[in-house]
PDB file of N, CA and C in Angstrom:
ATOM      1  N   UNK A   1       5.025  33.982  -3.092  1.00  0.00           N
ATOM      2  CA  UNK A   1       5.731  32.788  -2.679  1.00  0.00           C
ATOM      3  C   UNK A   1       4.771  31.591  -2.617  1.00  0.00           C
ATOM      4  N   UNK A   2       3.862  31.958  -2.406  1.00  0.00           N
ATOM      5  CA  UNK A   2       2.536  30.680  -2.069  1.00  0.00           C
ATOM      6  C   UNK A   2       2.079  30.231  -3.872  1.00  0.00           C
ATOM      7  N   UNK A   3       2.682  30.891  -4.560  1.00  0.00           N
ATOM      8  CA  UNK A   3       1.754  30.563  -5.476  1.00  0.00           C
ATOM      9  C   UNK A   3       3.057  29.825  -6.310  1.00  0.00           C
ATOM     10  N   UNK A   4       4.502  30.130  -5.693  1.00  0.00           N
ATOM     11  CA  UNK A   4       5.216  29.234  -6.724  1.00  0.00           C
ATOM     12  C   UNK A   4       5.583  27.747  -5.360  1.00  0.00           C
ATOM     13  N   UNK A   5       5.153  27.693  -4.317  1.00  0.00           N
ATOM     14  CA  UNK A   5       5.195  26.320  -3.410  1.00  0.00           C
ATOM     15  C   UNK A   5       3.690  25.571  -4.154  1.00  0.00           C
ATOM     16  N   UNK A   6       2.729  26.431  -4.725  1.00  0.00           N
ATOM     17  CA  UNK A   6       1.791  25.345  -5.180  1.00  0.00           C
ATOM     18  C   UNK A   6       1.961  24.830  -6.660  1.00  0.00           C
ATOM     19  N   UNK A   7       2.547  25.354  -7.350  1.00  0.00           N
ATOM     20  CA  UNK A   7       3.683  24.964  -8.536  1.00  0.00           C
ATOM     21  C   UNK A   7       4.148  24.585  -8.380  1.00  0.00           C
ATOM     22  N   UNK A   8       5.391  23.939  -7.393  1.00  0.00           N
ATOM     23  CA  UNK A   8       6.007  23.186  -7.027  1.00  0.00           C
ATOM     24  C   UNK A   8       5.265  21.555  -6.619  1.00  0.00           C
ATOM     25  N   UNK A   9       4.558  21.779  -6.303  1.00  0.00           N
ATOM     26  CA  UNK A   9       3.248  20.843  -5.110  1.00  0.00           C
ATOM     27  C   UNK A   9       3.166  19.962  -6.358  1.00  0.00           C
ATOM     28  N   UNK A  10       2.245  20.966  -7.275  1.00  0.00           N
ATOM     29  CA  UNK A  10       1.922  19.962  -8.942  1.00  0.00           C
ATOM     30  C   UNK A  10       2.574  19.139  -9.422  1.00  0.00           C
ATOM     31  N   UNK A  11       3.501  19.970  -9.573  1.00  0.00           N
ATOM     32  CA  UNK A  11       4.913  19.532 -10.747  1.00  0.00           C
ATOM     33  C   UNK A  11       5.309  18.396 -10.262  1.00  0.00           C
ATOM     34  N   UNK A  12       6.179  18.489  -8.702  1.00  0.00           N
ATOM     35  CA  UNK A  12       6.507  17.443  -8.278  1.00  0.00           C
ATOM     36  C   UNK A  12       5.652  15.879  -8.057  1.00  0.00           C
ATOM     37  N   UNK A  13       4.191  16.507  -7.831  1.00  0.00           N
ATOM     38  CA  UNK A  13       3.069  15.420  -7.697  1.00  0.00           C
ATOM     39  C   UNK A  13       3.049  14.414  -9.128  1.00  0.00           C
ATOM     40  N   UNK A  14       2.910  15.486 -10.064  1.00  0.00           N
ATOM     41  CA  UNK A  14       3.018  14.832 -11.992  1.00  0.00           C
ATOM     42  C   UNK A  14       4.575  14.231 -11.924  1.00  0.00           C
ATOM     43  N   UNK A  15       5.293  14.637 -11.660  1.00  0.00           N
ATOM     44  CA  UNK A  15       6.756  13.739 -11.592  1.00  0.00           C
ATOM     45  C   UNK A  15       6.775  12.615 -11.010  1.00  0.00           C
ATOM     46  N   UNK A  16       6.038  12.569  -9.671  1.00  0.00           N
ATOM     47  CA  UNK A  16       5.998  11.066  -9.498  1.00  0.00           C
ATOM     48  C   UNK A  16       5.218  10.061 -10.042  1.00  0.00           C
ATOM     49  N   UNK A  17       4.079  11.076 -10.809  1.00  0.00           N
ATOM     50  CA  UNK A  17       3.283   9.986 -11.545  1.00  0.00           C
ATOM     51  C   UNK A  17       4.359   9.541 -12.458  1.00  0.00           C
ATOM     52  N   UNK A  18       4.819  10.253 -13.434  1.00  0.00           N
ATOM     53  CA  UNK A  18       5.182  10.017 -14.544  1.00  0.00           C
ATOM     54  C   UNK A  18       6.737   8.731 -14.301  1.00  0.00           C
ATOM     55  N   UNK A  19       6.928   9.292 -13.072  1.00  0.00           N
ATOM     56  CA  UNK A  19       8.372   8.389 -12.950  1.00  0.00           C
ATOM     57  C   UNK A  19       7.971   7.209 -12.318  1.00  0.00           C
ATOM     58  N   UNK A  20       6.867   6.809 -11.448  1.00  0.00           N
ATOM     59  CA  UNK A  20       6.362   5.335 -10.809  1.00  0.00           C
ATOM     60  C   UNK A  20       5.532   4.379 -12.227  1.00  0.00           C
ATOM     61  N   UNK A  21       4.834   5.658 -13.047  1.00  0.00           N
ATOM     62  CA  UNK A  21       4.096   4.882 -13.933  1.00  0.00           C
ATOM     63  C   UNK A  21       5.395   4.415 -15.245  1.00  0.00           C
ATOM     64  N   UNK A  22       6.244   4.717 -15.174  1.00  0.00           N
ATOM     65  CA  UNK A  22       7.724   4.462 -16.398  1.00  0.00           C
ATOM     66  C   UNK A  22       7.952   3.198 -15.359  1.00  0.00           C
ATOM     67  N   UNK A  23       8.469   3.386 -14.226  1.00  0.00           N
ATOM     68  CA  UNK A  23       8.695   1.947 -13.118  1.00  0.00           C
ATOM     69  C   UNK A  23       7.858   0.716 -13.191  1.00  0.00           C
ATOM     70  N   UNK A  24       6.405   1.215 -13.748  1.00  0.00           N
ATOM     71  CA  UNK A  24       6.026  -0.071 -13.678  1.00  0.00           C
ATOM     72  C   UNK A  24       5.799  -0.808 -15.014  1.00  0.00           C
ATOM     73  N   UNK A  25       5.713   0.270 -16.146  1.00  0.00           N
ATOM     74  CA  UNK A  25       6.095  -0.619 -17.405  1.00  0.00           C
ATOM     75  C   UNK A  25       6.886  -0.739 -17.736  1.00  0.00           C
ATOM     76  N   UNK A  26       8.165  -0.966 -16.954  1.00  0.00           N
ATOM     77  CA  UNK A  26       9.476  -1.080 -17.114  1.00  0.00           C
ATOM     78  C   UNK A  26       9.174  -3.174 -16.648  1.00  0.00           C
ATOM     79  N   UNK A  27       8.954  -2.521 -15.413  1.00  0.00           N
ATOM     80  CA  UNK A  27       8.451  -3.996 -14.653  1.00  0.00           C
ATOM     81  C   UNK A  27       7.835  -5.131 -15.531  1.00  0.00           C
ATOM     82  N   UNK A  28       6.719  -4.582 -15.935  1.00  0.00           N
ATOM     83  CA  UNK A  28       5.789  -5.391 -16.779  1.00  0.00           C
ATOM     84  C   UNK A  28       6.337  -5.865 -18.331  1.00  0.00           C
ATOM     85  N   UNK A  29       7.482  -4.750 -18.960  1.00  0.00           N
ATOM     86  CA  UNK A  29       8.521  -5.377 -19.710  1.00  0.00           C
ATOM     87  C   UNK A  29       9.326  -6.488 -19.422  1.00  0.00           C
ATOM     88  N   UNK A  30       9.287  -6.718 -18.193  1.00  0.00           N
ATOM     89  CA  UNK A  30      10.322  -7.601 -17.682  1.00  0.00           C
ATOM     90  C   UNK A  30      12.122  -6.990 -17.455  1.00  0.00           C
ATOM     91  N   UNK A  31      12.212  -5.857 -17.361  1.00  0.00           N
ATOM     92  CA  UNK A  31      13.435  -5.026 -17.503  1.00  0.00           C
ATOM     93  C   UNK A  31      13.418  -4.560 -15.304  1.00  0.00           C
ATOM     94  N   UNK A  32      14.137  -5.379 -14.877  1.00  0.00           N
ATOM     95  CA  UNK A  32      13.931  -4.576 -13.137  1.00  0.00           C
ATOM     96  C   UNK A  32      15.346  -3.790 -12.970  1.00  0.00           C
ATOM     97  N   UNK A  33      16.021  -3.174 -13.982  1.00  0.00           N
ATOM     98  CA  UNK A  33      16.441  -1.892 -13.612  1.00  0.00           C
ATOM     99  C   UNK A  33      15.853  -0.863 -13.057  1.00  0.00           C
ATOM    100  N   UNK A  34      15.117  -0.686 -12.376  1.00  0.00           N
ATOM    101  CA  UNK A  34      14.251   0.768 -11.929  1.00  0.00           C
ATOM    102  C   UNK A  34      14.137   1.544 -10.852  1.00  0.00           C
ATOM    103  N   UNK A  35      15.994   1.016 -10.304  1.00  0.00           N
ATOM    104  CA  UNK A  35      16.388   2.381  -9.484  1.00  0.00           C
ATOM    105  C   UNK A  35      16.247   3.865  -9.396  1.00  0.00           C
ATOM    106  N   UNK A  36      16.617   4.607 -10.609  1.00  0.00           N
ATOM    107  CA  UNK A  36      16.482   5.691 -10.869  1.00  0.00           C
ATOM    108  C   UNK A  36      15.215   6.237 -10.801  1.00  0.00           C
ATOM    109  N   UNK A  37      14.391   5.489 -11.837  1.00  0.00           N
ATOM    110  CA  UNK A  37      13.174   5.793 -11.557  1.00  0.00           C
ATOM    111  C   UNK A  37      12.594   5.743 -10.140  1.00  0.00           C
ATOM    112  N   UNK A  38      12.802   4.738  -9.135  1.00  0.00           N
ATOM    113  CA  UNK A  38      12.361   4.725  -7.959  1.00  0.00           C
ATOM    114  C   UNK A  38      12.948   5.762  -7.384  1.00  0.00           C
ATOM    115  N   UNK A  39      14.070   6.659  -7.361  1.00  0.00           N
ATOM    116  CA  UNK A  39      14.671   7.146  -6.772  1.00  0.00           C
ATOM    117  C   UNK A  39      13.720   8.544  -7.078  1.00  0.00           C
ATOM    118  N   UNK A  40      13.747   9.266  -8.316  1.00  0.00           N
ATOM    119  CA  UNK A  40      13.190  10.238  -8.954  1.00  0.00           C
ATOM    120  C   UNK A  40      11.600  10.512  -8.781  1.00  0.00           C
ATOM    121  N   UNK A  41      11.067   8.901  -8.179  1.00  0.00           N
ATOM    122  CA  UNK A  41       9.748   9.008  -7.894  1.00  0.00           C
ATOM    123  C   UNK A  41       9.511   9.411  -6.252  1.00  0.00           C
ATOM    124  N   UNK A  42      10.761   8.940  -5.410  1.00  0.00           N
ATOM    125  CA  UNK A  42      10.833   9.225  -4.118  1.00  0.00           C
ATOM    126  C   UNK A  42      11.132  10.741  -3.613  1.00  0.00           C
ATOM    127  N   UNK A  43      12.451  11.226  -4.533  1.00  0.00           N
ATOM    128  CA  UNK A  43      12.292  12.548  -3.894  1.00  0.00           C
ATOM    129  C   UNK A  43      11.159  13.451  -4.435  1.00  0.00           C
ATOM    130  N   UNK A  44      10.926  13.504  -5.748  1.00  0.00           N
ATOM    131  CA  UNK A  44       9.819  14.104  -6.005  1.00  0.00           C
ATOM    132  C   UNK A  44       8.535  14.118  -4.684  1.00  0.00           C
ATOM    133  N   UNK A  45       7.770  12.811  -4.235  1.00  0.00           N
ATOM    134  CA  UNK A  45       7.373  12.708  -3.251  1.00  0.00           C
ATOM    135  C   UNK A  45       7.537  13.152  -2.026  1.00  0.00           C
ATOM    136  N   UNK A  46       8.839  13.415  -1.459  1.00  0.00           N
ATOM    137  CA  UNK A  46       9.361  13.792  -0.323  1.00  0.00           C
ATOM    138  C   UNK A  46       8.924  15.409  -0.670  1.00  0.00           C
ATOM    139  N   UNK A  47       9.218  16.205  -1.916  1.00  0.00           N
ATOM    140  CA  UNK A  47       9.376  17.469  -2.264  1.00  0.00           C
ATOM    141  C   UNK A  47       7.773  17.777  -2.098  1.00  0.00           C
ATOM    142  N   UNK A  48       6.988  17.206  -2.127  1.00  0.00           N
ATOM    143  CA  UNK A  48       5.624  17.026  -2.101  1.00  0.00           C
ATOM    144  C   UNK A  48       5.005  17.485  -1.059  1.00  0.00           C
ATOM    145  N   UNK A  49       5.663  16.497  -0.050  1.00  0.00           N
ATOM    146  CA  UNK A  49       5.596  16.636   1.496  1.00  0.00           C
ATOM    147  C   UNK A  49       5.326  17.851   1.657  1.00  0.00           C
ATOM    148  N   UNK A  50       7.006  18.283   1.673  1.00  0.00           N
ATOM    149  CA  UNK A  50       7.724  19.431   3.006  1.00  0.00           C
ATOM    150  C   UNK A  50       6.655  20.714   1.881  1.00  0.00           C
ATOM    151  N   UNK A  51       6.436  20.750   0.796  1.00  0.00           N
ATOM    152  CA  UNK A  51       5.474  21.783   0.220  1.00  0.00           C
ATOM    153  C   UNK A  51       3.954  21.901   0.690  1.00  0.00           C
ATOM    154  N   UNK A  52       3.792  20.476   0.823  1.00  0.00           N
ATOM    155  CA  UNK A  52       1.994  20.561   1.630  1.00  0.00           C
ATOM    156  C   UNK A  52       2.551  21.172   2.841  1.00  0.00           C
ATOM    157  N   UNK A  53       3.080  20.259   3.737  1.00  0.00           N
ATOM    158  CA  UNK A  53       4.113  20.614   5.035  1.00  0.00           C
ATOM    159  C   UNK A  53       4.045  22.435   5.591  1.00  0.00           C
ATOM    160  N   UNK A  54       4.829  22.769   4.415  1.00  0.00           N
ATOM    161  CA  UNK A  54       4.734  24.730   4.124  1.00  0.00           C
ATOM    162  C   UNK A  54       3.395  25.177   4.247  1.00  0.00           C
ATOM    163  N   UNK A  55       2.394  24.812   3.220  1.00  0.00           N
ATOM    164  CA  UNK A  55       1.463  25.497   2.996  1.00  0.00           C
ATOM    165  C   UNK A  55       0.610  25.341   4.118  1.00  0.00           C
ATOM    166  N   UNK A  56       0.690  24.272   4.843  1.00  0.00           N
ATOM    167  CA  UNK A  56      -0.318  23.984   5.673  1.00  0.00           C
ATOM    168  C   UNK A  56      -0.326  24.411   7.390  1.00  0.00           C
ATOM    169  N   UNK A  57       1.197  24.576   7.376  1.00  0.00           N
ATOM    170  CA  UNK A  57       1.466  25.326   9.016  1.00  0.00           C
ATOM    171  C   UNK A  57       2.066  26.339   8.898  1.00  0.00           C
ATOM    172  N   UNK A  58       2.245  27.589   7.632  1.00  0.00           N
ATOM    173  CA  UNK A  58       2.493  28.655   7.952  1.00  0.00           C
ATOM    174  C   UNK A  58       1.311  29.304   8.052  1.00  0.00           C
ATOM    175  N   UNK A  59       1.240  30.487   9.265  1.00  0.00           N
ATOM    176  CA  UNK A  59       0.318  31.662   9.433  1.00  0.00           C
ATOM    177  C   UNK A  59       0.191  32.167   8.696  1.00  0.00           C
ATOM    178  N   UNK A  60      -1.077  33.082   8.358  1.00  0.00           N
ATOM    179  CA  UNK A  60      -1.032  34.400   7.412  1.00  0.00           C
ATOM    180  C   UNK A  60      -1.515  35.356   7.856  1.00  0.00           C
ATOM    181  N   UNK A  61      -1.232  36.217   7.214  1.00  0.00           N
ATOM    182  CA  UNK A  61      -2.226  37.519   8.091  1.00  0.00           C
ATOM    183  C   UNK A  61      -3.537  37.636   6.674  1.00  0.00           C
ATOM    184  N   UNK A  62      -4.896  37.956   7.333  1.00  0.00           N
ATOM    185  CA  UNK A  62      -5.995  37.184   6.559  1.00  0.00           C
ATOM    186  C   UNK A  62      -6.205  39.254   5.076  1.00  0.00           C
ATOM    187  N   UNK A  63      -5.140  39.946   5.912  1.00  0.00           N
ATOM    188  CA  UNK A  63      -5.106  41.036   4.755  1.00  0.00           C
ATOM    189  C   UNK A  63      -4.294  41.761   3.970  1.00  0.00           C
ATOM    190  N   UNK A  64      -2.857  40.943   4.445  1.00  0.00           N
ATOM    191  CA  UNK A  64      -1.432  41.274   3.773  1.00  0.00           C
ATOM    192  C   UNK A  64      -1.326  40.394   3.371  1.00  0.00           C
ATOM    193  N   UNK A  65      -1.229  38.927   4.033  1.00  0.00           N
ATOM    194  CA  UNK A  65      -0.466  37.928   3.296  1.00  0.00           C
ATOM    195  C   UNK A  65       0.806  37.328   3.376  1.00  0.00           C
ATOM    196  N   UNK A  66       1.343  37.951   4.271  1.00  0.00           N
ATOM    197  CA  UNK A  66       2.301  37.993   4.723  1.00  0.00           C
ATOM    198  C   UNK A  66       2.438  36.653   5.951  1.00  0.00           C
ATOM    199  N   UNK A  67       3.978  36.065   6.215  1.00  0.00           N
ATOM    200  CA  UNK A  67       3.817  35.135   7.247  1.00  0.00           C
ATOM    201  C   UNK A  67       4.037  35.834   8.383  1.00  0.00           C
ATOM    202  N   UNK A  68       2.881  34.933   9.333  1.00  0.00           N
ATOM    203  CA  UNK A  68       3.168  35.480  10.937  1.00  0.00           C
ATOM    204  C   UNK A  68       3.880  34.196  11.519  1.00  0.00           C
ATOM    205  N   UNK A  69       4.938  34.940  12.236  1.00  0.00           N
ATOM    206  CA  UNK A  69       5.322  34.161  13.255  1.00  0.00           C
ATOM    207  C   UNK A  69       5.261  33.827  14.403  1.00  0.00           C
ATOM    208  N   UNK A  70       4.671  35.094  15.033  1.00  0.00           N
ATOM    209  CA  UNK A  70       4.740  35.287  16.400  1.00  0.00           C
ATOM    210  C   UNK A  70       3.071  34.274  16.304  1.00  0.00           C
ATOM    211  N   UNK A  71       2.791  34.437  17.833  1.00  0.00           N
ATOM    212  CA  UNK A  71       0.967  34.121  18.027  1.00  0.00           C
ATOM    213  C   UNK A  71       0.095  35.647  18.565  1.00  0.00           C
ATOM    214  N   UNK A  72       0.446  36.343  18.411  1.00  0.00           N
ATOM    215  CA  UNK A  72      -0.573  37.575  18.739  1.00  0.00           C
ATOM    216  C   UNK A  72      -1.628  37.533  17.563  1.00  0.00           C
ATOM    217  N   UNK A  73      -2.044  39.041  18.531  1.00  0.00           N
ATOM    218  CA  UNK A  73      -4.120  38.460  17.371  1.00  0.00           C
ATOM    219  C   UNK A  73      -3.587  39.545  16.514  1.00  0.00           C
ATOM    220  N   UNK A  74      -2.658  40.659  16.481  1.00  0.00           N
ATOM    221  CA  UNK A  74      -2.728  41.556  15.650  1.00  0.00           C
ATOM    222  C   UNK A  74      -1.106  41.371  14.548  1.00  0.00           C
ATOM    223  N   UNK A  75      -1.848  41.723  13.301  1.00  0.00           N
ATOM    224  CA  UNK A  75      -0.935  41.359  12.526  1.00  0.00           C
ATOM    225  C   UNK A  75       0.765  42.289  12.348  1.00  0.00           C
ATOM    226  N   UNK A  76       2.093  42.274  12.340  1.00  0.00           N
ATOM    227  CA  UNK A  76       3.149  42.671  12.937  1.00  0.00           C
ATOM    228  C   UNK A  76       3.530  43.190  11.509  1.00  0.00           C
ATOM    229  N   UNK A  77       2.833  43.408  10.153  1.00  0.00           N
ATOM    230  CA  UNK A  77       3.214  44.092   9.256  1.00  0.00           C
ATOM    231  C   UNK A  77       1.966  44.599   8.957  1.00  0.00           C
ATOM    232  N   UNK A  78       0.721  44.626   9.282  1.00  0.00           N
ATOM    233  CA  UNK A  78      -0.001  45.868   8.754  1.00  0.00           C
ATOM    234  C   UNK A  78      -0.478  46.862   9.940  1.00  0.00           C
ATOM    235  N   UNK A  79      -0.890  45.193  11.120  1.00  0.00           N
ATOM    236  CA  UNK A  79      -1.501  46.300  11.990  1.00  0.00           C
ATOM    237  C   UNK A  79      -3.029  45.995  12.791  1.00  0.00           C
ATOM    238  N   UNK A  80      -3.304  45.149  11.221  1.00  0.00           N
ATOM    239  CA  UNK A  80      -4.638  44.419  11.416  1.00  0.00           C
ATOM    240  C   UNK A  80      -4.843  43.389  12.445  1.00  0.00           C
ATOM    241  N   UNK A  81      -6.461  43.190  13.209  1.00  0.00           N
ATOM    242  CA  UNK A  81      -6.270  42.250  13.539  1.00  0.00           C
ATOM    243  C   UNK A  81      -6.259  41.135  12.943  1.00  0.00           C
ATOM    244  N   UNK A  82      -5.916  39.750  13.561  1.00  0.00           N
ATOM    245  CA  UNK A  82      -6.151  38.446  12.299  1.00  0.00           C
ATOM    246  C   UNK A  82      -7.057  38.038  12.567  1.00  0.00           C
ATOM    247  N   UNK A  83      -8.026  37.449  11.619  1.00  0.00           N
ATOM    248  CA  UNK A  83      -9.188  36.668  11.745  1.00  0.00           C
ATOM    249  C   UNK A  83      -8.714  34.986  11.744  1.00  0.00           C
ATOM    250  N   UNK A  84      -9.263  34.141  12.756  1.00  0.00           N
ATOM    251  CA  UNK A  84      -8.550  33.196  12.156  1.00  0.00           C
ATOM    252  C   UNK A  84      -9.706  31.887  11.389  1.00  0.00           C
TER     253      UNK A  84
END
């Protein structure tokens, strides 16, 4: 699961490049239609977020891999303790 939220992380990160950098030579055409694009560059961004967001405040256990939820020191699917 961690490895398709950091696929996600990318993708969405290159989407907003690609959709702010279309926004601004749209601009520099002189064309200020660039709702969509602003829009496509925003959620991408938002999707960005809540994925750093994920990766960064779920627990792990440091030898399954698995998410912890609880706060104990010992891990609730192997057994192990956690290192933190």
């Amino acid at each position: 699961m961690r490895k398709y939220i950091i696929g996600l992380s990318v993708i969405s990160i290159f989407i907003f490049a690609i959709a702010w950098g279309v926004m601004g030579l749209k601009l520099l055409d002189g064309d200020y239609d660039i709702t969509v694009c602003a829009y496509i560059g925003v959620i991408s961004l938002i999707l960005f977020f809540v994925s750093f967001l994920y990766l960064k405040f779920t627990r792990r256990c440091s030898h399954c891999g698995k998410i912890i939820q609880s706060g104990g020191t010992y891990c609730p699917h192997c057994g192990n303790k956690i290192e933190e």
